[in-house]
N, C-alpha and C. Protein backbone atom coordinates (compact mmCIF):
# COMPACT_ATOMS: atom_id res chain seq x y z
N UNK A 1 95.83 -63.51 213.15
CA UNK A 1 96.32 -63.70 211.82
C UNK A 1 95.78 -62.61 210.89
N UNK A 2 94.34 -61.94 211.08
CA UNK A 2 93.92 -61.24 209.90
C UNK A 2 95.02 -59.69 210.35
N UNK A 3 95.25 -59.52 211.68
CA UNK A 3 96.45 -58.25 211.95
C UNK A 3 97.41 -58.65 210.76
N UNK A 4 97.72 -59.66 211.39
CA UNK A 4 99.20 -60.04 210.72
C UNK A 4 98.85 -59.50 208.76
N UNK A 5 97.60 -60.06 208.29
CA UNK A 5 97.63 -59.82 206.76
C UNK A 5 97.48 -58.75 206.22
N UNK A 6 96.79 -58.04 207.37
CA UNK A 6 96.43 -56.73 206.65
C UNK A 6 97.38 -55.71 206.85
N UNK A 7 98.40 -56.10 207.86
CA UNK A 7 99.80 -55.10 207.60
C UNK A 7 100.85 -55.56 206.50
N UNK A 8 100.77 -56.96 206.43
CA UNK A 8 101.52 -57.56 204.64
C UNK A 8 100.76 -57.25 203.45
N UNK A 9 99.42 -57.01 203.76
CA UNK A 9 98.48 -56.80 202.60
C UNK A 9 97.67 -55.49 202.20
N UNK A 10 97.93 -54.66 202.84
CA UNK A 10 96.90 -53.35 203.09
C UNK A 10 96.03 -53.13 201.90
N UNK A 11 95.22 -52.84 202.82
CA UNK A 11 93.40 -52.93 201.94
C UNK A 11 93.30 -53.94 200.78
N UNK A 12 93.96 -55.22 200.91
CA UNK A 12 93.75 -56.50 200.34
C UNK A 12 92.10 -57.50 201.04
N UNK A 13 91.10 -57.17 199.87
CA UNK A 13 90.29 -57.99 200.35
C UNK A 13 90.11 -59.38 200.58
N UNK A 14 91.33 -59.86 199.98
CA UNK A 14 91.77 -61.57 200.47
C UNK A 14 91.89 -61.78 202.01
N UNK A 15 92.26 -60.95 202.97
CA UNK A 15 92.45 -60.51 204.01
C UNK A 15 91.03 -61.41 204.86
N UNK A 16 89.86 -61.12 204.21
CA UNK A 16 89.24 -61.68 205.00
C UNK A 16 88.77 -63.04 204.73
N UNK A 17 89.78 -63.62 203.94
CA UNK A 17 89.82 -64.77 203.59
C UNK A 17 90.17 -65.65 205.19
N UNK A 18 90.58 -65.25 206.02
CA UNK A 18 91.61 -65.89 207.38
C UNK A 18 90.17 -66.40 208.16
N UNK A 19 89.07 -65.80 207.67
CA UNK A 19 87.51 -66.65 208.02
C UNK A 19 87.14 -67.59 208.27
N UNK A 20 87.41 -67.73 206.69
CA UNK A 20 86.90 -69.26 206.13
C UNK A 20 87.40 -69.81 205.73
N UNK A 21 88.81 -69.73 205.68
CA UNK A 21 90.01 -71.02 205.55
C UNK A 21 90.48 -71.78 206.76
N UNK A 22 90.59 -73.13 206.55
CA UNK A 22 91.34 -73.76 207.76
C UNK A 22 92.82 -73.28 208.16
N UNK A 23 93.28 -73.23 208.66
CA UNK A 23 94.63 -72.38 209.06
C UNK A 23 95.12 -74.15 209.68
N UNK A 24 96.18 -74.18 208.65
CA UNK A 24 97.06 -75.23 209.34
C UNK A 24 98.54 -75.07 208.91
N UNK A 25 98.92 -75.39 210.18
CA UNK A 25 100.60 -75.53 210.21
C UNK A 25 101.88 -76.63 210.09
N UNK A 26 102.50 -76.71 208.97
CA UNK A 26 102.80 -77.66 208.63
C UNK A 26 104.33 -77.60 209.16
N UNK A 27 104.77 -79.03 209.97
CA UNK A 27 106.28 -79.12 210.25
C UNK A 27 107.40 -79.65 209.28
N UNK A 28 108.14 -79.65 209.34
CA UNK A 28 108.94 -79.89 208.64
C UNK A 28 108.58 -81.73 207.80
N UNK A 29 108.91 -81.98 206.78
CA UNK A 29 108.67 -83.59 206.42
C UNK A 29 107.04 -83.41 206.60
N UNK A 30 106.33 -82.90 206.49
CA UNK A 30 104.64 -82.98 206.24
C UNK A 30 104.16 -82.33 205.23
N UNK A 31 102.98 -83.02 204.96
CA UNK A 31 102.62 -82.99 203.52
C UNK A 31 100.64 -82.43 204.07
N UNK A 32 100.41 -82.02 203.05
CA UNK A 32 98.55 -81.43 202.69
C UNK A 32 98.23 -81.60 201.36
N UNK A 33 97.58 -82.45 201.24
CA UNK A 33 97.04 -82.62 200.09
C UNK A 33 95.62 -81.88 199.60
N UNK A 34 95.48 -81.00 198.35
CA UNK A 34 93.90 -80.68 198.42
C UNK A 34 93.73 -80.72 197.09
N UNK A 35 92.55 -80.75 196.69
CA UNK A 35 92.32 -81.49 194.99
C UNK A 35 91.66 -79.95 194.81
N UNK A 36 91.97 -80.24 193.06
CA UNK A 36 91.57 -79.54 192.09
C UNK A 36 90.24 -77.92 192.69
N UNK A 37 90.69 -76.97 192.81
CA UNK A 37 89.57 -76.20 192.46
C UNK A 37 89.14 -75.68 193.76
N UNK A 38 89.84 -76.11 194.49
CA UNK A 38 89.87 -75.83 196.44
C UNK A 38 91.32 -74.12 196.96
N UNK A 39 90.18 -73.17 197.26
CA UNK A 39 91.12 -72.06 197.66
C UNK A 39 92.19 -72.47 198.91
N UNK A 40 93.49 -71.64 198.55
CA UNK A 40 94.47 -72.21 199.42
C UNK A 40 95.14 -70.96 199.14
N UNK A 41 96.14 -70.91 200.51
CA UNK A 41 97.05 -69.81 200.67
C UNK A 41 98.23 -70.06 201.47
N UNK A 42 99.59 -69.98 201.19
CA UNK A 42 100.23 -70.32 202.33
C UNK A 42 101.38 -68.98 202.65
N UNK A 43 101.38 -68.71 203.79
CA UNK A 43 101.80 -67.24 204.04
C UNK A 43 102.83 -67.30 204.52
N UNK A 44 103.54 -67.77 204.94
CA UNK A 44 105.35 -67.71 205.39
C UNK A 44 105.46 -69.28 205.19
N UNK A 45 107.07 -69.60 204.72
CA UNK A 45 107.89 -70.43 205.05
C UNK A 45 108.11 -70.78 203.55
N UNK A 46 108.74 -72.14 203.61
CA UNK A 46 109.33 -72.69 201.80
C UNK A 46 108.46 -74.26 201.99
N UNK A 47 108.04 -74.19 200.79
CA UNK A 47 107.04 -75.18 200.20
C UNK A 47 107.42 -75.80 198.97
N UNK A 48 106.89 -76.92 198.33
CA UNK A 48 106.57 -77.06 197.13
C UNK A 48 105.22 -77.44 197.02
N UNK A 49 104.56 -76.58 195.78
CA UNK A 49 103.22 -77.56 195.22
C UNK A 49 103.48 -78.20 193.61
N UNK A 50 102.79 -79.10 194.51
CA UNK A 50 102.56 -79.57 192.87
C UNK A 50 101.34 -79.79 191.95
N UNK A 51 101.25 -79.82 190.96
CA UNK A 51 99.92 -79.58 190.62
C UNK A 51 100.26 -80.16 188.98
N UNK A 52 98.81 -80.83 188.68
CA UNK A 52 99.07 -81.14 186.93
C UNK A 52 99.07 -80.24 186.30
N UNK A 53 99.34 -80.22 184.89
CA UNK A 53 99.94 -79.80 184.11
C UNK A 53 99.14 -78.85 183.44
N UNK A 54 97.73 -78.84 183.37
CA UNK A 54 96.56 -78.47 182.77
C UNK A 54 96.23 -77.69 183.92
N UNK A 55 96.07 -77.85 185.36
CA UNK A 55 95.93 -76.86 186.05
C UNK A 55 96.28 -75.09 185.68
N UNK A 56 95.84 -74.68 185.99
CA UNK A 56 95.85 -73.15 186.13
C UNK A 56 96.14 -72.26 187.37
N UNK A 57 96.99 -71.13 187.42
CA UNK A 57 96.99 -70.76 188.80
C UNK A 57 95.85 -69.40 188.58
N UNK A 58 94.81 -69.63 189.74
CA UNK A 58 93.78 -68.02 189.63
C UNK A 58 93.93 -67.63 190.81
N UNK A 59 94.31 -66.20 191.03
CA UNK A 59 94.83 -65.72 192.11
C UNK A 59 93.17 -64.58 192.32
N UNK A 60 93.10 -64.13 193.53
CA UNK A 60 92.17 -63.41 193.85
C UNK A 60 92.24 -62.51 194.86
N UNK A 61 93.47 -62.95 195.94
CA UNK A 61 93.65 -61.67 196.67
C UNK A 61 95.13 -62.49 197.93
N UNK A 62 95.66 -61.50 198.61
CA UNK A 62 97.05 -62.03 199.11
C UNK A 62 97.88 -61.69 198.09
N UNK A 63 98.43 -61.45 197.07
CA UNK A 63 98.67 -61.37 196.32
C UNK A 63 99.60 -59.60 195.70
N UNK A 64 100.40 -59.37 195.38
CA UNK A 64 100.86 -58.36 194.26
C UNK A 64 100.55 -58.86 192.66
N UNK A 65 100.24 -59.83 192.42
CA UNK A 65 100.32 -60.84 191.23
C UNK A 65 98.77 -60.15 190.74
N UNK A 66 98.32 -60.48 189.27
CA UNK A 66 97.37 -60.06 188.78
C UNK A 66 95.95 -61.60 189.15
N UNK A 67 95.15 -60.92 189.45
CA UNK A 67 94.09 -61.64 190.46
C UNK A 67 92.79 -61.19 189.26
N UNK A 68 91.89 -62.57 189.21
CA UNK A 68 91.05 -62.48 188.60
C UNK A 68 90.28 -63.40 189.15
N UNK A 69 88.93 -62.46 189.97
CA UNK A 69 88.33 -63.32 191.06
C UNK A 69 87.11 -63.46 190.31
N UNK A 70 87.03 -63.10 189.07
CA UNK A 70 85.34 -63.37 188.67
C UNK A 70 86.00 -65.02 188.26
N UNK A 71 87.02 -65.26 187.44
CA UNK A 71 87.33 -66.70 186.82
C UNK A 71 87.58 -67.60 188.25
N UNK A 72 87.94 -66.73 189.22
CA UNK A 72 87.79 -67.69 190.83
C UNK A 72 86.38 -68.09 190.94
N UNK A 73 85.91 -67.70 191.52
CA UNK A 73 84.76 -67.15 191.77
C UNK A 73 83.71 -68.44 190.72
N UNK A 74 83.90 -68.24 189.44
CA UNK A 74 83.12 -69.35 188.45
C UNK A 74 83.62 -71.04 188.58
N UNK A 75 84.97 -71.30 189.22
CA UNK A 75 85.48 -72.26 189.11
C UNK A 75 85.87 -72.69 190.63
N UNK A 76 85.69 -72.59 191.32
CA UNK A 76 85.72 -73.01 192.68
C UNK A 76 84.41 -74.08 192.93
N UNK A 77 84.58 -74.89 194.02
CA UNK A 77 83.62 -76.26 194.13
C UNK A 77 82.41 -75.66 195.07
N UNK A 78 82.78 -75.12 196.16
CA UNK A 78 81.91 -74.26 196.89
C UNK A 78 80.80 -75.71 197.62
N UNK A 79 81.65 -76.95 197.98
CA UNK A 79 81.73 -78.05 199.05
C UNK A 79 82.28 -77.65 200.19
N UNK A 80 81.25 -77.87 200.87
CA UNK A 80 81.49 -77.81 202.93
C UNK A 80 81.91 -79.35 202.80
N UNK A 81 83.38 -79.75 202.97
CA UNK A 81 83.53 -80.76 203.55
C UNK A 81 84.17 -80.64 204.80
N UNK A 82 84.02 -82.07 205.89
CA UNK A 82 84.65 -81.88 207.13
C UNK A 82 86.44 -82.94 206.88
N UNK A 83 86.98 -82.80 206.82
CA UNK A 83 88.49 -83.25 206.47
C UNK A 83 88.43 -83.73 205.29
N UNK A 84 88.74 -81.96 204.23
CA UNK A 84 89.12 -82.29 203.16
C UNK A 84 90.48 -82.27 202.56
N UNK A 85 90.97 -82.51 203.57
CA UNK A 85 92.76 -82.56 203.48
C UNK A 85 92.96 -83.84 203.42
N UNK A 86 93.98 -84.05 203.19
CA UNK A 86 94.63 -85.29 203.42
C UNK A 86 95.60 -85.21 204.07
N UNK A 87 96.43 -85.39 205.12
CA UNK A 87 97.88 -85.16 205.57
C UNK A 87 98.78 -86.53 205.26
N UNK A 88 99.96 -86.33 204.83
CA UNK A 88 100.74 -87.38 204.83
C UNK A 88 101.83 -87.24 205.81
N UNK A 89 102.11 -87.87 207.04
CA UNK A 89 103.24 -87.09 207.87
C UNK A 89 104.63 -87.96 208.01
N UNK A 90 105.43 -87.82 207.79
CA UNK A 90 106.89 -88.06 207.24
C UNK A 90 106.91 -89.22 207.14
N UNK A 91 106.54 -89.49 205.77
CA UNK A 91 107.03 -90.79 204.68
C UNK A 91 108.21 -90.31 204.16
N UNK A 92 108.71 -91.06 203.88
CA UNK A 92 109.90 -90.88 202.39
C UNK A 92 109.55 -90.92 201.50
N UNK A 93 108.20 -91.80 200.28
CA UNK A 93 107.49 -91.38 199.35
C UNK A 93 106.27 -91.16 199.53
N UNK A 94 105.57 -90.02 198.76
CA UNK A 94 104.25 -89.75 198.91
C UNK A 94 103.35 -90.25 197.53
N UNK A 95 102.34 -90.69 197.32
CA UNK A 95 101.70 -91.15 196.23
C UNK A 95 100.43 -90.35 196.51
N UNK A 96 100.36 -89.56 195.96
CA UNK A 96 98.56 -89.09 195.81
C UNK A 96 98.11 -88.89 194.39
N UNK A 97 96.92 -89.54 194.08
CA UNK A 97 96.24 -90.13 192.81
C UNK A 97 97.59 -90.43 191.63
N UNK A 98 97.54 -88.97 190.79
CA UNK A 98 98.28 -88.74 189.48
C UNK A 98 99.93 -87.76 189.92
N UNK A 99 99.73 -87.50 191.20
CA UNK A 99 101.33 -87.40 191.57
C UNK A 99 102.12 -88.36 192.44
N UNK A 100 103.52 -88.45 192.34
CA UNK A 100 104.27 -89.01 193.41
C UNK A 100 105.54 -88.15 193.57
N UNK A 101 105.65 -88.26 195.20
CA UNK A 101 106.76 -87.21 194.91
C UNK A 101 108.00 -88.16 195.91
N UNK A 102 108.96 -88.43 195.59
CA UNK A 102 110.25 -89.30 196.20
C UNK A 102 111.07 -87.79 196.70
N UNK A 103 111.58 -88.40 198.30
CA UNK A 103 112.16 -87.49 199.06
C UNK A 103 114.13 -87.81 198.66
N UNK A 104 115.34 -87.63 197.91
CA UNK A 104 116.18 -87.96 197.76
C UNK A 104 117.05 -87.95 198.54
């Protein structure tokens, strides 16, 4: 995977982000849930996120977009948890805390 980024990304230091992220693959009708303030990246396919309203997007690398890793960097949780995902795998509605999302 880090081949794969650094020919989409050249001399992108997000690149060695493929470390220390969990790498998971999501099928069709599956869901990942991750709360507030947790780095995430998703590199091919069509998604939706959702996120509240007050959220912010801070980008830091992967990216053409303008990246500001010192405001990353200050606001990240920087928790070792062991399954800090949640998966939801093909419901028709999903409820997590302050979102719900209905499949039509």
């Amino acid at each position: 995977m880090v081949l794969q980024l650094e020919k989409q990304y050249p001399a992108d230091i997000g690149v060695i982000s493929a470390f220390f992220l969990n790498y998971v693959k999501l099928n069709s009708g599956e869901a990942l849930y991750l709360g507030a303030n947790e780095p995430h990246a998703y590199l091919y396919g069509e998604c939706i996120e959702c996120m509240a309203t007050s959220d912010n997007v801070v980008r830091a690398g992967l990216t053409p977009k303008l990246r500001d890793i010192q405001t990353l960097c200050s606001m990240l949780t920087y928790k070792q948890v062991i399954n800090s995902c949640m998966y939801v795998l093909h419901l028709k509605n999903i409820y997590v805390c302050e979102f719900a999302l209905f499949f039509v």
